[in-house]
C-alpha atoms as a PDB file:
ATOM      1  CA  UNK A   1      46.805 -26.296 -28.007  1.00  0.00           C
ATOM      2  CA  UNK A   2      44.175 -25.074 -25.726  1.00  0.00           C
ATOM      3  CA  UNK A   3      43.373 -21.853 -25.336  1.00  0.00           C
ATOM      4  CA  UNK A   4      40.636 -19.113 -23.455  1.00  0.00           C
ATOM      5  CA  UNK A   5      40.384 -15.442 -23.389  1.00  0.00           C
ATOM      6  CA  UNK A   6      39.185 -13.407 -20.071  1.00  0.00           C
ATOM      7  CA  UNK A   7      37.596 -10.117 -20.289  1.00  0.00           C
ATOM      8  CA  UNK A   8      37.769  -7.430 -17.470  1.00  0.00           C
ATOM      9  CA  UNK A   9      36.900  -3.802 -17.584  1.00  0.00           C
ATOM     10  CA  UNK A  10      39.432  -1.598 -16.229  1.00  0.00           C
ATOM     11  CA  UNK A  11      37.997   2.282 -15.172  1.00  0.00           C
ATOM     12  CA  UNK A  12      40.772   5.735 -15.840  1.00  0.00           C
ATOM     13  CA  UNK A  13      39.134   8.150 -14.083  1.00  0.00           C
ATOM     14  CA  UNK A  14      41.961  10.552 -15.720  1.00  0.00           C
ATOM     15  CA  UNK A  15      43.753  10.329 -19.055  1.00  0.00           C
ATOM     16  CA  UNK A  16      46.008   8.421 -19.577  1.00  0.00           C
ATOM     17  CA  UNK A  17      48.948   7.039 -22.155  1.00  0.00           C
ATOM     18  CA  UNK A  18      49.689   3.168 -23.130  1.00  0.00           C
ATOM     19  CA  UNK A  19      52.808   2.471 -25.136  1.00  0.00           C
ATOM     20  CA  UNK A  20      51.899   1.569 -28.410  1.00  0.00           C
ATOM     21  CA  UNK A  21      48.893   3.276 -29.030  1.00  0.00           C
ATOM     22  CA  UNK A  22      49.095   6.855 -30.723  1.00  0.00           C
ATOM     23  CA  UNK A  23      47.973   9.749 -28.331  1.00  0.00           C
ATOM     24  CA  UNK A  24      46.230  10.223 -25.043  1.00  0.00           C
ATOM     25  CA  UNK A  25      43.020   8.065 -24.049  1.00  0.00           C
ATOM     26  CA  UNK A  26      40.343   9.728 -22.342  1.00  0.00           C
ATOM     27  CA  UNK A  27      38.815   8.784 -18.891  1.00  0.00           C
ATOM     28  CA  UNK A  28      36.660   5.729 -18.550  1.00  0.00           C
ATOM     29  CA  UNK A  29      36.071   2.361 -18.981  1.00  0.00           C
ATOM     30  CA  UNK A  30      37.159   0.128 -21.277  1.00  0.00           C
ATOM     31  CA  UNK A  31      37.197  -3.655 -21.520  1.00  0.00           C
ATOM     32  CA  UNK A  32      40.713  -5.815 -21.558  1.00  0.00           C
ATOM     33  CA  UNK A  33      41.246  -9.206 -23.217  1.00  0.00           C
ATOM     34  CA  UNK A  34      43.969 -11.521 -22.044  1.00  0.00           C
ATOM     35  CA  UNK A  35      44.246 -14.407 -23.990  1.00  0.00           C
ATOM     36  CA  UNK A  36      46.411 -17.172 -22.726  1.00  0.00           C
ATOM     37  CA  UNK A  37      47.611 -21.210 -23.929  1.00  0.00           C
ATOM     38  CA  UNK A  38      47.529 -24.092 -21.943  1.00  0.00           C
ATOM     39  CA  UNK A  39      51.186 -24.860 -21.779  1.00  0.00           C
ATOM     40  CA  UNK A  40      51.600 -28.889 -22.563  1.00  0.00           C
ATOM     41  CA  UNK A  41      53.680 -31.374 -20.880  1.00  0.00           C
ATOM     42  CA  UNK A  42      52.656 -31.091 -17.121  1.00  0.00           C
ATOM     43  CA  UNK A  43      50.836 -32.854 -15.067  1.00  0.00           C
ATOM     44  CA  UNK A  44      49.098 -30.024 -13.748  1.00  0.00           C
ATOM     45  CA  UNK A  45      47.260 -27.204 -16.259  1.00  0.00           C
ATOM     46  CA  UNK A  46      49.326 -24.084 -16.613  1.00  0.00           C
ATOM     47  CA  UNK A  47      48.286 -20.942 -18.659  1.00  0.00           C
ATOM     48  CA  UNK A  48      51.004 -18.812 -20.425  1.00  0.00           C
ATOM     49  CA  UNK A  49      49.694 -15.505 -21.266  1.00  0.00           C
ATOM     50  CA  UNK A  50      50.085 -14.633 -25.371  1.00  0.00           C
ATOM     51  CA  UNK A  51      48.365 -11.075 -25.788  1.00  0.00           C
ATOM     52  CA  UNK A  52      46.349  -8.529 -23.877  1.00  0.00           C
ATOM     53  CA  UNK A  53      44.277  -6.558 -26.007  1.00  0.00           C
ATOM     54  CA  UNK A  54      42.473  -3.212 -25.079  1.00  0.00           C
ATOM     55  CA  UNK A  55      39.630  -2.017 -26.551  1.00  0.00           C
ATOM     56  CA  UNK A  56      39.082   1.681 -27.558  1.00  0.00           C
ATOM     57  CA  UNK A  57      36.414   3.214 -28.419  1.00  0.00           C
ATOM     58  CA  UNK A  58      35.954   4.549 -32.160  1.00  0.00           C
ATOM     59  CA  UNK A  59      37.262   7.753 -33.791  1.00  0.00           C
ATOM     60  CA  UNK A  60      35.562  10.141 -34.422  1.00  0.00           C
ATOM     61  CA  UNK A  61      33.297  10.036 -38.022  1.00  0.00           C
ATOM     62  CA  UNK A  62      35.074   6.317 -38.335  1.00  0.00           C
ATOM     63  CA  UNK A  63      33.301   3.440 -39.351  1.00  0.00           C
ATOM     64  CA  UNK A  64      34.404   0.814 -36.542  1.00  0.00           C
ATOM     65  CA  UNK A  65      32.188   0.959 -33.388  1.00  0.00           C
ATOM     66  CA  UNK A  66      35.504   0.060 -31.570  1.00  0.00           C
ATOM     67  CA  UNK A  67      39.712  -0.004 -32.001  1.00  0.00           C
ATOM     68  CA  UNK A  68      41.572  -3.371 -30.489  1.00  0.00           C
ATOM     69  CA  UNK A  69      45.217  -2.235 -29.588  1.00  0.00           C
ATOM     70  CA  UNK A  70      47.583  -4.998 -28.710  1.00  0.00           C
ATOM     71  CA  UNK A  71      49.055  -3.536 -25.519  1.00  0.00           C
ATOM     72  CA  UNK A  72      52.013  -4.836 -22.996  1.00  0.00           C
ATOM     73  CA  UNK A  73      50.075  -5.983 -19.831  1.00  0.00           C
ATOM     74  CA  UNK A  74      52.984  -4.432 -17.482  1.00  0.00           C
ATOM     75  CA  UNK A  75      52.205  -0.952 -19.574  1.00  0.00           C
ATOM     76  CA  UNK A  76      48.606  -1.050 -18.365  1.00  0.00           C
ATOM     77  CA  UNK A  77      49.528  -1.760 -14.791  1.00  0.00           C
ATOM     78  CA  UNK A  78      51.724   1.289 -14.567  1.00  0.00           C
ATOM     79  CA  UNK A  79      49.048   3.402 -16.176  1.00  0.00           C
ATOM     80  CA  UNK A  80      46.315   2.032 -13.844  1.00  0.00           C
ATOM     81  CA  UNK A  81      48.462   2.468 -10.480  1.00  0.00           C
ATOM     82  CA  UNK A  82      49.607   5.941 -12.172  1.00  0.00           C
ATOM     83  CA  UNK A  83      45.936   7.176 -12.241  1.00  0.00           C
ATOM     84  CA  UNK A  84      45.230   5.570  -8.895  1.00  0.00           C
ATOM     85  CA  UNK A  85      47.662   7.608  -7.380  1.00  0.00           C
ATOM     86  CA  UNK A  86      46.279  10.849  -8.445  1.00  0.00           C
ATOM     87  CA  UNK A  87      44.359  12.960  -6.163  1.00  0.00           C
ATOM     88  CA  UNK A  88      40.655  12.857  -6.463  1.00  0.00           C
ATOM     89  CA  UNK A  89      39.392  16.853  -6.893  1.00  0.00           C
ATOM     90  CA  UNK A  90      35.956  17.672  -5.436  1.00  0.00           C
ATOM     91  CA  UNK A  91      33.944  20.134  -6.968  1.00  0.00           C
END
């Protein structure tokens, strides 16, 4: 089966909390993989979507440069039109 992974980077410019991953994630950017399967047995190419994957940055004094988190792609949508819709503060 056929398969490709896209990459975007999605920007929090407040914390914010993803089911599925321990704690709260600090502002900023951080890169999204969605990896998806050609689905077989139409006459026209059709992608089903498998995993989205978030990448976080490393703890603290850890080893790892970076943390993949399997994540539910509806989850991140909330938490990206949930920091959208706070105010911006000017200082």
């Amino acid at each position: 089966m056929l398969a490709r992974t896209s990459r975007r980077t999605v920007t929090f410019s407040h914390p914010f909390v993803l089911s599925g991953i321990d704690g709260v994630q600090p502002a900023g950017s951080y890169t999204v993989e969605t990896d998806e399967e050609l689905v077989d047995g139409l006459s026209f190419p059709v992608y089903r979507r498998v995993a989205t994957v978030i990448l976080l940055p490393a703890l603290a004094g850890g080893t790892t440069l970076a943390q993949a988190a399997t994540i539910d792609p509806l989850d991140l949508e909330r938490a990206e039109q949930a920091d959208a819709a706070i105010p911006q503060t000017t200082p």
